[in-house]
PDB file of N, CA and C in Angstrom:
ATOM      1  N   UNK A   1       0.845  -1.175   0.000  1.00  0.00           N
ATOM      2  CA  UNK A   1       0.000   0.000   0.000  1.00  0.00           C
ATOM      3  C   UNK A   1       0.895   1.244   0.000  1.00  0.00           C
ATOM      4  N   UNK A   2       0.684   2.009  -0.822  1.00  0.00           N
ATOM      5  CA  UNK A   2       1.524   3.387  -1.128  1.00  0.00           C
ATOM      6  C   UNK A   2       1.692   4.012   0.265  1.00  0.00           C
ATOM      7  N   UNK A   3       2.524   5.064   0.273  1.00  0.00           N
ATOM      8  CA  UNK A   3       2.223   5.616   1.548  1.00  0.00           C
ATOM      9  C   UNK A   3       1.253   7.039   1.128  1.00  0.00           C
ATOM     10  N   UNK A   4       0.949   7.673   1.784  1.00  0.00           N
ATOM     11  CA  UNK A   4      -0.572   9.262   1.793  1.00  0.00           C
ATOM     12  C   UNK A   4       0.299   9.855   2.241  1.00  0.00           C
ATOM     13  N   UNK A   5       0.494  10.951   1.363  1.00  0.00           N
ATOM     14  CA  UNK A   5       0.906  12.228   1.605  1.00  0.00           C
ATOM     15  C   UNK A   5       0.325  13.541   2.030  1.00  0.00           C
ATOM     16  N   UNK A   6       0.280  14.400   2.887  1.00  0.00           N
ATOM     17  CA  UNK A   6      -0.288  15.240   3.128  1.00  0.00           C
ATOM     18  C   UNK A   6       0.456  16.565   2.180  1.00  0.00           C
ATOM     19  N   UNK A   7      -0.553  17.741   1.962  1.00  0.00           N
ATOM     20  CA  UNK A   7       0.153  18.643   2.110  1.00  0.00           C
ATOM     21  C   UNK A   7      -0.377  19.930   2.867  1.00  0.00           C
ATOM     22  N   UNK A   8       0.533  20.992   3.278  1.00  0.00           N
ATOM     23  CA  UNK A   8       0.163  21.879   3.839  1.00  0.00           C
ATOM     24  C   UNK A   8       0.754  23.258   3.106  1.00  0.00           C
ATOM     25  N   UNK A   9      -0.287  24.658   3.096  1.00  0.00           N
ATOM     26  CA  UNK A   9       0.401  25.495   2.900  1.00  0.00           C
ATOM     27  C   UNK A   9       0.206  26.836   3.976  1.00  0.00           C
ATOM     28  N   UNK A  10       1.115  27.362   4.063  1.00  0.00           N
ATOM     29  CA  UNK A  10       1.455  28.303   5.390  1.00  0.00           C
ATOM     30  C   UNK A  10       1.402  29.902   4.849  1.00  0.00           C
ATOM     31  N   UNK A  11       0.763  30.824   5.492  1.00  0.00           N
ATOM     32  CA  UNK A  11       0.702  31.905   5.422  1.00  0.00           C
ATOM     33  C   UNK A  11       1.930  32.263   6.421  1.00  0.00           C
ATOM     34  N   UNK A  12       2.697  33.187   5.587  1.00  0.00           N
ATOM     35  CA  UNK A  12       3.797  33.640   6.753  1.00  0.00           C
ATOM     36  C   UNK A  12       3.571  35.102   6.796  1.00  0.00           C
ATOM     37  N   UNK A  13       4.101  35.589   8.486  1.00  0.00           N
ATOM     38  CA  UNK A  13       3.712  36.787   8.450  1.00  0.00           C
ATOM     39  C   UNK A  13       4.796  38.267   7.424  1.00  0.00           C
ATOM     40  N   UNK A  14       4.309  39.246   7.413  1.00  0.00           N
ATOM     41  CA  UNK A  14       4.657  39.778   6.405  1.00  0.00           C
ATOM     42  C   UNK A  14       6.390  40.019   6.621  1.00  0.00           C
ATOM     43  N   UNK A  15       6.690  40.141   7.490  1.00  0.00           N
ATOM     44  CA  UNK A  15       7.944  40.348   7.931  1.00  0.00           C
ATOM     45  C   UNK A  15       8.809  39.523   7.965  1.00  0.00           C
ATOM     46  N   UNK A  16       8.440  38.035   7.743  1.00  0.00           N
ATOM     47  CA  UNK A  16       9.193  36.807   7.093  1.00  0.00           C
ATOM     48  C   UNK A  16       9.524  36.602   5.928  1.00  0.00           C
ATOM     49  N   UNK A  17       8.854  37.332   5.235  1.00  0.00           N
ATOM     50  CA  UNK A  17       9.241  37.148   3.785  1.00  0.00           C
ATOM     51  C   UNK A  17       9.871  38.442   2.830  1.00  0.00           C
ATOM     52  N   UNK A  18      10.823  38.653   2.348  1.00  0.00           N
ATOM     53  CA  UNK A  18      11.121  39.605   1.559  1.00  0.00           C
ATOM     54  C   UNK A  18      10.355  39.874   0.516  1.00  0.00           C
ATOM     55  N   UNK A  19      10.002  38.880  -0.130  1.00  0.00           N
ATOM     56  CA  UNK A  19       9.170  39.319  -1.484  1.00  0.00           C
ATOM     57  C   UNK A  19       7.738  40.050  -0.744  1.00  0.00           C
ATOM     58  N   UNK A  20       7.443  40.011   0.417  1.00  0.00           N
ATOM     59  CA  UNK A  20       6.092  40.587   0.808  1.00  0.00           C
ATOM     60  C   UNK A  20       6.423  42.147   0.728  1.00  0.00           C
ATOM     61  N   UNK A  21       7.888  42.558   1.310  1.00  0.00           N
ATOM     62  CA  UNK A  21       7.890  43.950   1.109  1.00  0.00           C
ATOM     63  C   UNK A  21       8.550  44.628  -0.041  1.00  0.00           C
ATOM     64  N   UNK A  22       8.555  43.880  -1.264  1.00  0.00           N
ATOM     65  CA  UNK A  22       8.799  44.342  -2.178  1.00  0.00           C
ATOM     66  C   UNK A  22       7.395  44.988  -3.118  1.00  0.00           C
ATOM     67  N   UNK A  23       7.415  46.307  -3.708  1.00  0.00           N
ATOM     68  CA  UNK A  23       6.487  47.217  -4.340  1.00  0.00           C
ATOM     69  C   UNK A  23       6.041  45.794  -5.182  1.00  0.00           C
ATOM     70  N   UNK A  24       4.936  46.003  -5.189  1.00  0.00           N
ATOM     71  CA  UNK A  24       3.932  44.650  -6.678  1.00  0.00           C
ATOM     72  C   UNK A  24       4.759  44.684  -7.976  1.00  0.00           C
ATOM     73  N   UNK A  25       5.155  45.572  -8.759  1.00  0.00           N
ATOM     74  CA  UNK A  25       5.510  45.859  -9.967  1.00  0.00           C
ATOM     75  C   UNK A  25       7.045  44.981  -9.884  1.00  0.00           C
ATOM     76  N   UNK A  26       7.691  45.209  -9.029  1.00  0.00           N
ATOM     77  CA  UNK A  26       9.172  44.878  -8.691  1.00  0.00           C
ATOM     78  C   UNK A  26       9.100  43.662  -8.440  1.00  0.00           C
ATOM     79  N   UNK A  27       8.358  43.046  -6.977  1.00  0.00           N
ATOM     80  CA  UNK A  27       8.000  41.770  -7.308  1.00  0.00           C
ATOM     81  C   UNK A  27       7.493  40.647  -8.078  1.00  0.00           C
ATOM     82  N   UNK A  28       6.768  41.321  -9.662  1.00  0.00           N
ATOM     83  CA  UNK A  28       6.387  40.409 -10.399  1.00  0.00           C
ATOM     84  C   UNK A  28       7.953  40.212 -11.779  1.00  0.00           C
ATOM     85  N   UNK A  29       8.768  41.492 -11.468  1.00  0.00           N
ATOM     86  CA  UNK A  29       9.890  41.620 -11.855  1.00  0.00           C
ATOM     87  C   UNK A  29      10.788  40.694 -11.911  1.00  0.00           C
ATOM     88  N   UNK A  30      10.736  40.022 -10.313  1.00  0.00           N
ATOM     89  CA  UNK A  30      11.620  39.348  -9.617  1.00  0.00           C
ATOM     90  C   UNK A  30      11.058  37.598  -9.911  1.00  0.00           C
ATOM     91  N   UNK A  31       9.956  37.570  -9.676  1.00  0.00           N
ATOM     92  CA  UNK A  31       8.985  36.515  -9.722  1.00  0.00           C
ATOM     93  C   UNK A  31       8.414  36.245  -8.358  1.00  0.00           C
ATOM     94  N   UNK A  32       8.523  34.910  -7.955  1.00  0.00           N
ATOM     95  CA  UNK A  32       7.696  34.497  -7.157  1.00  0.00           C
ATOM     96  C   UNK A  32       8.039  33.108  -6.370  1.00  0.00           C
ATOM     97  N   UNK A  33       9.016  33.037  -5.372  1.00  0.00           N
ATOM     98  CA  UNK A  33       9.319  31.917  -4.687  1.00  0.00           C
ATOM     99  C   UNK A  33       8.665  31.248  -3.478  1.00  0.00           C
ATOM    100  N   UNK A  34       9.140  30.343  -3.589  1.00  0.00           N
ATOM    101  CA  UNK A  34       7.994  29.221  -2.121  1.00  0.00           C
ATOM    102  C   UNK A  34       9.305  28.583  -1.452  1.00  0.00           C
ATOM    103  N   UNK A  35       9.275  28.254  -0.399  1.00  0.00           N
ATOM    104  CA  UNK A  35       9.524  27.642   0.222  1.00  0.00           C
ATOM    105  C   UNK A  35       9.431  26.353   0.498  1.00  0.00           C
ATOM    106  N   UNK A  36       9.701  25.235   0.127  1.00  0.00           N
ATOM    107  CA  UNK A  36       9.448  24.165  -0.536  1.00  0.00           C
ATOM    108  C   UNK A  36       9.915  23.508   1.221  1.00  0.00           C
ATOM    109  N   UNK A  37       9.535  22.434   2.264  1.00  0.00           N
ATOM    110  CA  UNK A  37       9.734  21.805   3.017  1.00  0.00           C
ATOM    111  C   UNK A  37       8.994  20.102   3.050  1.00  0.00           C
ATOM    112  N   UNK A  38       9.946  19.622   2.896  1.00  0.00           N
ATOM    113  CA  UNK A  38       9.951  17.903   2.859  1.00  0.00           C
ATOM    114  C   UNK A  38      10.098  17.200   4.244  1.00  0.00           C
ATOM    115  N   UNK A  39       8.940  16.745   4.674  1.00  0.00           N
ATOM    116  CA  UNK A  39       8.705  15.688   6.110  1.00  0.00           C
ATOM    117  C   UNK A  39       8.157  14.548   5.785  1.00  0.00           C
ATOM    118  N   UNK A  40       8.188  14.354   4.629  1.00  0.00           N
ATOM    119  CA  UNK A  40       7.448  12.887   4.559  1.00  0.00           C
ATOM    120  C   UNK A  40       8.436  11.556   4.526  1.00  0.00           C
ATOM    121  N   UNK A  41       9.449  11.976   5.795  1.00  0.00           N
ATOM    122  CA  UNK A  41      10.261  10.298   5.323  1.00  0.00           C
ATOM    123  C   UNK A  41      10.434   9.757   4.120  1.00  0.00           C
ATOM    124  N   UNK A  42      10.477  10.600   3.635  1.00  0.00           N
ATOM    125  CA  UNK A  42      10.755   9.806   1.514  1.00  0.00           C
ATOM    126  C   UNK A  42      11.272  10.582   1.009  1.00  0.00           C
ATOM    127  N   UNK A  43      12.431  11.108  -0.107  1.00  0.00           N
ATOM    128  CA  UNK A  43      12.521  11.837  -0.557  1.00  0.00           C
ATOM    129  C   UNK A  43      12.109  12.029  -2.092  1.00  0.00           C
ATOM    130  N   UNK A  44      11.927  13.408  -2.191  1.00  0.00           N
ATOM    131  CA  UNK A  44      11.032  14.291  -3.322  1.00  0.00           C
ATOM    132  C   UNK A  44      11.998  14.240  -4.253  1.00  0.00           C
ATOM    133  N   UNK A  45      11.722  13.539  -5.330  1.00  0.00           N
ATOM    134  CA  UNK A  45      12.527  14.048  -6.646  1.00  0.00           C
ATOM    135  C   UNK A  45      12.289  14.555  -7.852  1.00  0.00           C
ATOM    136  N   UNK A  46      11.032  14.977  -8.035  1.00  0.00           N
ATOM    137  CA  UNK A  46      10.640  15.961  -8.658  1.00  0.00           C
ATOM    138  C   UNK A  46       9.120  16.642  -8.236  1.00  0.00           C
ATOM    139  N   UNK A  47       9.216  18.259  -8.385  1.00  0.00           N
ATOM    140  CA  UNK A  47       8.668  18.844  -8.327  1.00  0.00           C
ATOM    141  C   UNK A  47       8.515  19.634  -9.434  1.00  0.00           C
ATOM    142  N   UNK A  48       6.434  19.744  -9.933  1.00  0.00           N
ATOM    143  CA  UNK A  48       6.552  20.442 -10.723  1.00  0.00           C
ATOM    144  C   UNK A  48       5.386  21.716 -10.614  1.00  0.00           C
ATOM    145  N   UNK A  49       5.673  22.876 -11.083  1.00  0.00           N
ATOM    146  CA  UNK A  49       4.480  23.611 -10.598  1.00  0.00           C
ATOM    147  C   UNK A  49       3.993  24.243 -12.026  1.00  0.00           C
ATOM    148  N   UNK A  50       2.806  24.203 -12.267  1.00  0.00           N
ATOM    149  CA  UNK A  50       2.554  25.285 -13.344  1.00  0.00           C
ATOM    150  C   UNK A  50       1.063  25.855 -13.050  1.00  0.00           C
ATOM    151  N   UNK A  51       0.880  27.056 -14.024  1.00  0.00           N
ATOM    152  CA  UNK A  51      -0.162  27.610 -14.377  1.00  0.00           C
ATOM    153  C   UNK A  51      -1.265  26.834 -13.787  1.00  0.00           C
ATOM    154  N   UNK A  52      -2.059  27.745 -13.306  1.00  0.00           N
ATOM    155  CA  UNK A  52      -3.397  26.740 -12.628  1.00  0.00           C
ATOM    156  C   UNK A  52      -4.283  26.092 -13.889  1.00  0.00           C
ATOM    157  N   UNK A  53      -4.981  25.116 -14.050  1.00  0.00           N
ATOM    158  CA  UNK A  53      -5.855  24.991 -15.187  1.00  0.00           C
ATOM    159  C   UNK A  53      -5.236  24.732 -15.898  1.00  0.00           C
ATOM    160  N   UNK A  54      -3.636  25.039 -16.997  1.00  0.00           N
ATOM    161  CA  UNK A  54      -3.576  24.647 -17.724  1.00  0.00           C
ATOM    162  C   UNK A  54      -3.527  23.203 -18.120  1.00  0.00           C
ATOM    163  N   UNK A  55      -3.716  22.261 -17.167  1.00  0.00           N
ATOM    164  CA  UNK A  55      -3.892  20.275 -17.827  1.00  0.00           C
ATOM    165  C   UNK A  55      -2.532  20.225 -18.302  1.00  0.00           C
ATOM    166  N   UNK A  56      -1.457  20.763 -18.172  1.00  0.00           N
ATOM    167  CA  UNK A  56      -0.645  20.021 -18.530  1.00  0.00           C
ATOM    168  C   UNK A  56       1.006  20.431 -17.711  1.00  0.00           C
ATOM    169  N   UNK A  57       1.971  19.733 -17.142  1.00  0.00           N
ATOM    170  CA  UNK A  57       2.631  19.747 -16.102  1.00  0.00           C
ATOM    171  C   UNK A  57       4.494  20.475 -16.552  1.00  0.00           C
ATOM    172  N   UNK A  58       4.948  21.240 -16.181  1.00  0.00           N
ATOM    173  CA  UNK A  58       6.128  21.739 -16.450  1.00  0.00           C
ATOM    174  C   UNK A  58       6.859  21.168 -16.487  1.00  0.00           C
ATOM    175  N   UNK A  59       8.128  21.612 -16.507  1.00  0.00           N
ATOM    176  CA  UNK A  59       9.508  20.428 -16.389  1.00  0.00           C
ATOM    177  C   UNK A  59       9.716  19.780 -14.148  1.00  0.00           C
ATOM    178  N   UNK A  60      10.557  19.927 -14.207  1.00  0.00           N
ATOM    179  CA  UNK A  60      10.882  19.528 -12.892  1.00  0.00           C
ATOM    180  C   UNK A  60      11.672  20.679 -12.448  1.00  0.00           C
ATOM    181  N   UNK A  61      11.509  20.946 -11.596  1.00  0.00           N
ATOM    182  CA  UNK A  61      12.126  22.350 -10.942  1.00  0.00           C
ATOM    183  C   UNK A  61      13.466  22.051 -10.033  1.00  0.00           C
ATOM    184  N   UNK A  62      13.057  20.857  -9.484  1.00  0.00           N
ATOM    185  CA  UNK A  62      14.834  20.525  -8.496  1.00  0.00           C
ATOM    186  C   UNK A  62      15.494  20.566  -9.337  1.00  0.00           C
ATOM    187  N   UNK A  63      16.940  20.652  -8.998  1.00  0.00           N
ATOM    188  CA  UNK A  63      18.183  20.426  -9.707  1.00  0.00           C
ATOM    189  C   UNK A  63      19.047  19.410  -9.060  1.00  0.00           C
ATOM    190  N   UNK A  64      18.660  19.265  -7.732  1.00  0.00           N
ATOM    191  CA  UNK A  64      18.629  18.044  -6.925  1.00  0.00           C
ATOM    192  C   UNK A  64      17.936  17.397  -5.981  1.00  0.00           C
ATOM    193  N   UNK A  65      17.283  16.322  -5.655  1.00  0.00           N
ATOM    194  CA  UNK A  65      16.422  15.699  -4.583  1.00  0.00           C
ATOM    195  C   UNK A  65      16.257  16.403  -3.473  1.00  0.00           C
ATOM    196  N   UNK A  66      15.184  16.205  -3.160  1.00  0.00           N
ATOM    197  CA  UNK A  66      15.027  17.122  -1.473  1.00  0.00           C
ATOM    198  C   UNK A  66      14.852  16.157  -0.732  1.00  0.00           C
ATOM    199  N   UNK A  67      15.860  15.987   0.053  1.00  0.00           N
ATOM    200  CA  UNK A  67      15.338  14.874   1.116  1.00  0.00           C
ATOM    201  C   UNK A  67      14.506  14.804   1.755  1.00  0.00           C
ATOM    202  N   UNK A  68      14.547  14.515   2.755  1.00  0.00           N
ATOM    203  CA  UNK A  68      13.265  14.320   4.176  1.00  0.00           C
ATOM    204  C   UNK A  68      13.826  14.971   5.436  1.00  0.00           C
ATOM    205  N   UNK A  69      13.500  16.121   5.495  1.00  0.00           N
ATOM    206  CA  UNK A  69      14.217  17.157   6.663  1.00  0.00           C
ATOM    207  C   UNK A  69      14.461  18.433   6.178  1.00  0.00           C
ATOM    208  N   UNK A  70      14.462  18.470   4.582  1.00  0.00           N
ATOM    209  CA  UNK A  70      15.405  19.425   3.942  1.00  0.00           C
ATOM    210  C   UNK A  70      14.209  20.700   3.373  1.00  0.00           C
ATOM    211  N   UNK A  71      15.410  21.560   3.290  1.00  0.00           N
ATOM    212  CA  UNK A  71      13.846  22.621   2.501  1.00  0.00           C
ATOM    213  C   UNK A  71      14.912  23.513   1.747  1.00  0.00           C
ATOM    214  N   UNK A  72      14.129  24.163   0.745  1.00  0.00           N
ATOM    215  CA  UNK A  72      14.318  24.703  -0.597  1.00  0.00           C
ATOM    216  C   UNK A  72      13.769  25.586  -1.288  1.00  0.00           C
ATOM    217  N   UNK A  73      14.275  27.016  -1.320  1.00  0.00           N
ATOM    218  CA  UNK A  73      13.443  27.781  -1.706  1.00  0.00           C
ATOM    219  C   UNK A  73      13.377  27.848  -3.204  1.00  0.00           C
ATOM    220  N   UNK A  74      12.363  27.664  -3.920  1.00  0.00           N
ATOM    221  CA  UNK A  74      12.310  27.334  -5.554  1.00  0.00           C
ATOM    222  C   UNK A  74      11.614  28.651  -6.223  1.00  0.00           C
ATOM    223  N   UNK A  75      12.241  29.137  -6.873  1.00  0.00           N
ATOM    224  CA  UNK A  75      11.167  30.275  -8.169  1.00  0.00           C
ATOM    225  C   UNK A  75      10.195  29.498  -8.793  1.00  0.00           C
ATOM    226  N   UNK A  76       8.919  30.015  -8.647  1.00  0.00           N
ATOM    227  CA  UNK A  76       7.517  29.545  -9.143  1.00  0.00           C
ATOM    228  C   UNK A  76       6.964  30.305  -9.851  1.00  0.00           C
ATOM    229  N   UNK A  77       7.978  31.632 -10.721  1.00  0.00           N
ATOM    230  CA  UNK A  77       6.877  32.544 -11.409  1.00  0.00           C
ATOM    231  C   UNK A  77       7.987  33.258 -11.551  1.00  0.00           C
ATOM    232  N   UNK A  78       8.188  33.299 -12.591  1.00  0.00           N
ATOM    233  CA  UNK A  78       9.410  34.514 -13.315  1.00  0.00           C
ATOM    234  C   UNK A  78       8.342  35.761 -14.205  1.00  0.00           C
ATOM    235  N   UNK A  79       8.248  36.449 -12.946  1.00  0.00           N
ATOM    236  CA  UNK A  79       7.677  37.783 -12.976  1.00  0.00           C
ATOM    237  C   UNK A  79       6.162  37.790 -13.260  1.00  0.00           C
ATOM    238  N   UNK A  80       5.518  36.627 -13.857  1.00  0.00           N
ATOM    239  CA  UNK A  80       3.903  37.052 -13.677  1.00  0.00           C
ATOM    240  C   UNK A  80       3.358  37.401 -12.966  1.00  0.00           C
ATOM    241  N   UNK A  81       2.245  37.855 -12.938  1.00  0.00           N
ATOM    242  CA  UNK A  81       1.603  38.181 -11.895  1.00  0.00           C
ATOM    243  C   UNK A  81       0.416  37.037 -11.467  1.00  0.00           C
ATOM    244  N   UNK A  82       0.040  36.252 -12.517  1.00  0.00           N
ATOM    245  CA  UNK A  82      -0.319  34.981 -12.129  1.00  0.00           C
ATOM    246  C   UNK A  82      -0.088  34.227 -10.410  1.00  0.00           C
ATOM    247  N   UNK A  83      -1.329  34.484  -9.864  1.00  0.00           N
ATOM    248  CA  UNK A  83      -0.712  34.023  -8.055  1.00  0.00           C
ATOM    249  C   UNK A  83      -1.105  32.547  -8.075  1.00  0.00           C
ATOM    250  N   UNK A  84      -2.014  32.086  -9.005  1.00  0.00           N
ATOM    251  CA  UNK A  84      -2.820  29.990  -8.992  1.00  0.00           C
ATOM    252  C   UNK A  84      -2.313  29.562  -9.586  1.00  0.00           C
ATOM    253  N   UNK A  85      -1.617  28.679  -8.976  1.00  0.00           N
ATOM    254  CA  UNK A  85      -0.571  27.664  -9.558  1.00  0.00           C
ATOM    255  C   UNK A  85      -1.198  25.760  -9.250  1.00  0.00           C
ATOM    256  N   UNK A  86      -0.941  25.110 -10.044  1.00  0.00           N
ATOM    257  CA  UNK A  86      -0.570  23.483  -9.705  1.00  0.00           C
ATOM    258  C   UNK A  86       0.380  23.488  -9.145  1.00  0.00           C
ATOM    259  N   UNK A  87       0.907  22.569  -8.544  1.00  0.00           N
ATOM    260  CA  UNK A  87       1.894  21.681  -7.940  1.00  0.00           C
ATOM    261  C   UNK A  87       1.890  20.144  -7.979  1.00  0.00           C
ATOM    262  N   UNK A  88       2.526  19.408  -8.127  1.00  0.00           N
ATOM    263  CA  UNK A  88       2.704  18.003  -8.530  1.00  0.00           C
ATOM    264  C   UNK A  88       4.018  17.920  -8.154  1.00  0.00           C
ATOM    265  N   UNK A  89       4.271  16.539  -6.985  1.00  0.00           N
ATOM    266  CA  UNK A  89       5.221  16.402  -6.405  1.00  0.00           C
ATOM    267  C   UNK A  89       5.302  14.857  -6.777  1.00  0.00           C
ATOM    268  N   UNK A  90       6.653  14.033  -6.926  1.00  0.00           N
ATOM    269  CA  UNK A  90       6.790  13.058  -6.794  1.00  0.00           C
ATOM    270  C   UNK A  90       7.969  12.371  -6.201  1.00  0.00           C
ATOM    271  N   UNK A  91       7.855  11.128  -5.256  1.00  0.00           N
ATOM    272  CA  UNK A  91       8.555  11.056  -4.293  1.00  0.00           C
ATOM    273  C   UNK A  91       9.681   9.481  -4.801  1.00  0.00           C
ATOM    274  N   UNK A  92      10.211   9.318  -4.554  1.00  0.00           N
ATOM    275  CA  UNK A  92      11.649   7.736  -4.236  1.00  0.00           C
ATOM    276  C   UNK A  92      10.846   7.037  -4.145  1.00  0.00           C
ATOM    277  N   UNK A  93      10.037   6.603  -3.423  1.00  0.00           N
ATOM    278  CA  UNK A  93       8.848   5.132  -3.578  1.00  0.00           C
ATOM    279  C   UNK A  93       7.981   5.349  -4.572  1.00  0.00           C
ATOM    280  N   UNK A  94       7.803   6.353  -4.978  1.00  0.00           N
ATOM    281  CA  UNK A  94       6.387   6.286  -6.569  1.00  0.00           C
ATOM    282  C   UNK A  94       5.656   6.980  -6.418  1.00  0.00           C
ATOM    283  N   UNK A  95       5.284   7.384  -4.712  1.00  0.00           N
ATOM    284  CA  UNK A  95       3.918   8.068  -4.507  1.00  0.00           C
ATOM    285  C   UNK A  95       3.996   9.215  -5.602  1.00  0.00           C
ATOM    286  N   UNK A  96       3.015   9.654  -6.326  1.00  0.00           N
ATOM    287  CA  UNK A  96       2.788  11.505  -6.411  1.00  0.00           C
ATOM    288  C   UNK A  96       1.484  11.795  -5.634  1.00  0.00           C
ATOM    289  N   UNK A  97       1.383  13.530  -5.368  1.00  0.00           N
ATOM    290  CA  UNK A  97       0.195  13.836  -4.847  1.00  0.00           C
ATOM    291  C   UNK A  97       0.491  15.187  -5.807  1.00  0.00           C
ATOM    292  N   UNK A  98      -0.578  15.747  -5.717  1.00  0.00           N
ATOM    293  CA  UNK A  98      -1.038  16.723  -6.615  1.00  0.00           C
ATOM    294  C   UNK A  98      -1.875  17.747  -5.937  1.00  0.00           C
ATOM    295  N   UNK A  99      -1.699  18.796  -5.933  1.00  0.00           N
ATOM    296  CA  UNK A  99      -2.479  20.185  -5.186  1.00  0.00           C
ATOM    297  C   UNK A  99      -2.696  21.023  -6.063  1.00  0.00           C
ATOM    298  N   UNK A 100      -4.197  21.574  -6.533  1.00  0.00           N
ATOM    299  CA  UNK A 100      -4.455  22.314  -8.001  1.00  0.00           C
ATOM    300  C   UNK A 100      -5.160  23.662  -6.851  1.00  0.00           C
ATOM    301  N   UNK A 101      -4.468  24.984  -7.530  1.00  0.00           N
ATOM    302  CA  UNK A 101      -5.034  25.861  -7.644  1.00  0.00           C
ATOM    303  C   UNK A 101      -4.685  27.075  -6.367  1.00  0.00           C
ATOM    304  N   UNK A 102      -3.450  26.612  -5.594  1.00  0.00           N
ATOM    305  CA  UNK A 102      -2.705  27.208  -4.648  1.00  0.00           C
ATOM    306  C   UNK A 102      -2.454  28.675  -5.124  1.00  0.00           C
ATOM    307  N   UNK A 103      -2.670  29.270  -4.035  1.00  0.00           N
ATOM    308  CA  UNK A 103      -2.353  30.912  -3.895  1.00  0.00           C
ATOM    309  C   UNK A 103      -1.055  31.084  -4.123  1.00  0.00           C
ATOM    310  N   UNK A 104       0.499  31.096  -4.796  1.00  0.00           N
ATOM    311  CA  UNK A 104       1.450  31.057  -4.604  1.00  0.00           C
ATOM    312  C   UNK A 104       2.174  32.824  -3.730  1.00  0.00           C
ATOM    313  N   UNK A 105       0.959  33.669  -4.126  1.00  0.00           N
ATOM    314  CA  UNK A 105       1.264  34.770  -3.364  1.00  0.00           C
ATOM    315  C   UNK A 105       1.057  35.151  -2.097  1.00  0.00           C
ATOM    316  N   UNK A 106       0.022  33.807  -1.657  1.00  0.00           N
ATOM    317  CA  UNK A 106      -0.459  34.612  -0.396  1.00  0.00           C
ATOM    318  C   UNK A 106       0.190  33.288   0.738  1.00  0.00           C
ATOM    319  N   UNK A 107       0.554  32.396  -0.397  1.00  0.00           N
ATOM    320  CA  UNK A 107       1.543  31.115   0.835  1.00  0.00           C
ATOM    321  C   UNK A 107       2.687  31.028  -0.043  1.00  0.00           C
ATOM    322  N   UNK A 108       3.828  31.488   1.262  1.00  0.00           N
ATOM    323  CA  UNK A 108       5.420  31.075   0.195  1.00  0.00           C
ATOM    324  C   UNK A 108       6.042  30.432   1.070  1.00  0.00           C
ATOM    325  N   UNK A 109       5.228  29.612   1.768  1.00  0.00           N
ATOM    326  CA  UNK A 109       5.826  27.911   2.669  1.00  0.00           C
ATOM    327  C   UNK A 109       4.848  27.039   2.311  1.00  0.00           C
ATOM    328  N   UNK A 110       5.488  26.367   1.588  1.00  0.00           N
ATOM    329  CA  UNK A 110       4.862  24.971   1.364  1.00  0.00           C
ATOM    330  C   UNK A 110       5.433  23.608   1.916  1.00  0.00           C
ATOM    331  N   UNK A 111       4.532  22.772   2.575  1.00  0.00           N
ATOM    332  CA  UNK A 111       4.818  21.426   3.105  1.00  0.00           C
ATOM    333  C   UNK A 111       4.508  20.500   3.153  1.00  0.00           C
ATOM    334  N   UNK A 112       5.393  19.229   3.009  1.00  0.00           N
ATOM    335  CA  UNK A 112       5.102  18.084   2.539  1.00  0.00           C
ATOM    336  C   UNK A 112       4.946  17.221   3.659  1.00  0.00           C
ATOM    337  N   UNK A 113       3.411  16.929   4.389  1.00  0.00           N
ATOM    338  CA  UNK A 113       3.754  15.727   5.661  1.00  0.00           C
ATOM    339  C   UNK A 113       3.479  14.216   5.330  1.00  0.00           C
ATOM    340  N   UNK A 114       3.413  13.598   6.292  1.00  0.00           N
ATOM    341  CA  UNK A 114       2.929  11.926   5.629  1.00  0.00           C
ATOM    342  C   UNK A 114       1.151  12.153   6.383  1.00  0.00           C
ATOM    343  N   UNK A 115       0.062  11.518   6.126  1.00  0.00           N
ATOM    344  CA  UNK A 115      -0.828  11.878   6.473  1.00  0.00           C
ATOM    345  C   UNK A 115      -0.612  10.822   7.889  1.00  0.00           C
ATOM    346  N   UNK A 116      -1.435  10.848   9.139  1.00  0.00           N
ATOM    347  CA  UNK A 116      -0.835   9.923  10.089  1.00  0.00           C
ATOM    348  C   UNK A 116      -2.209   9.057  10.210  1.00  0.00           C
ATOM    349  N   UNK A 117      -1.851   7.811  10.666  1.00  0.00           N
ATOM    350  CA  UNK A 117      -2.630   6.242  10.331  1.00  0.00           C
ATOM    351  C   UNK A 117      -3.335   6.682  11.721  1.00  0.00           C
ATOM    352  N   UNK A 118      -3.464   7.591  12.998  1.00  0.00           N
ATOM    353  CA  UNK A 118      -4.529   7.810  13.771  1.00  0.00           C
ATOM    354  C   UNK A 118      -5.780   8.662  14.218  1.00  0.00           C
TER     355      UNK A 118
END
């Protein structure tokens, strides 16, 4: 039986994040990063995020595996202003899970748990 992945995404407060106090115009300049965090005892070897809706999945964004402990801040948007994104994660045992339609502006921590058997 596969293992269930959870995911979670985190509103951080404004003062945690740099891109929050950057002017809108400058920040869509810059793009748009997340915070990528891996707890699911497995490690992630590809992650892909695209356009919300569009049905069809980007390249892979690591450049190397994220383990299980590890975190990674990834560009998710080279300057659009586009904030709904997919995400599609896939892990070392096979699992994928899939999250359609994430705020990427208003959560830039994203997390990967195992769902728990109680």
């Amino acid at each position: 039986m596969p293992i269930e992945f959870a995911l979670s995404q985190n509103v951080v407060a404004p003062l945690s994040s740099p891109l929050r106090d950057i002017p809108t115009k400058a920040k869509e300049e810059k793009g748009i990063s997340i915070l990528f965090i891996n707890r699911t005892g497995s490690t992630l070897t590809s992650l892909q995020v695209s356009p919300a809706k569009t049905r069809r999945w980007n390249f892979n964004l690591l450049d190397k595996d994220l383990l299980d402990g590890q975190e990674r801040s990834i560009k998710v948007s080279e300057g659009r202003s586009e904030c709904r994104r997919d995400i599609r994660a896939t892990f070392s045992n096979g699992s994928t899970v899939e999250d359609f339609d994430v705020d990427v502006c208003k959560n830039d921590i994203y997390t990967f748990t195992v769902v728990g058997l109680w």
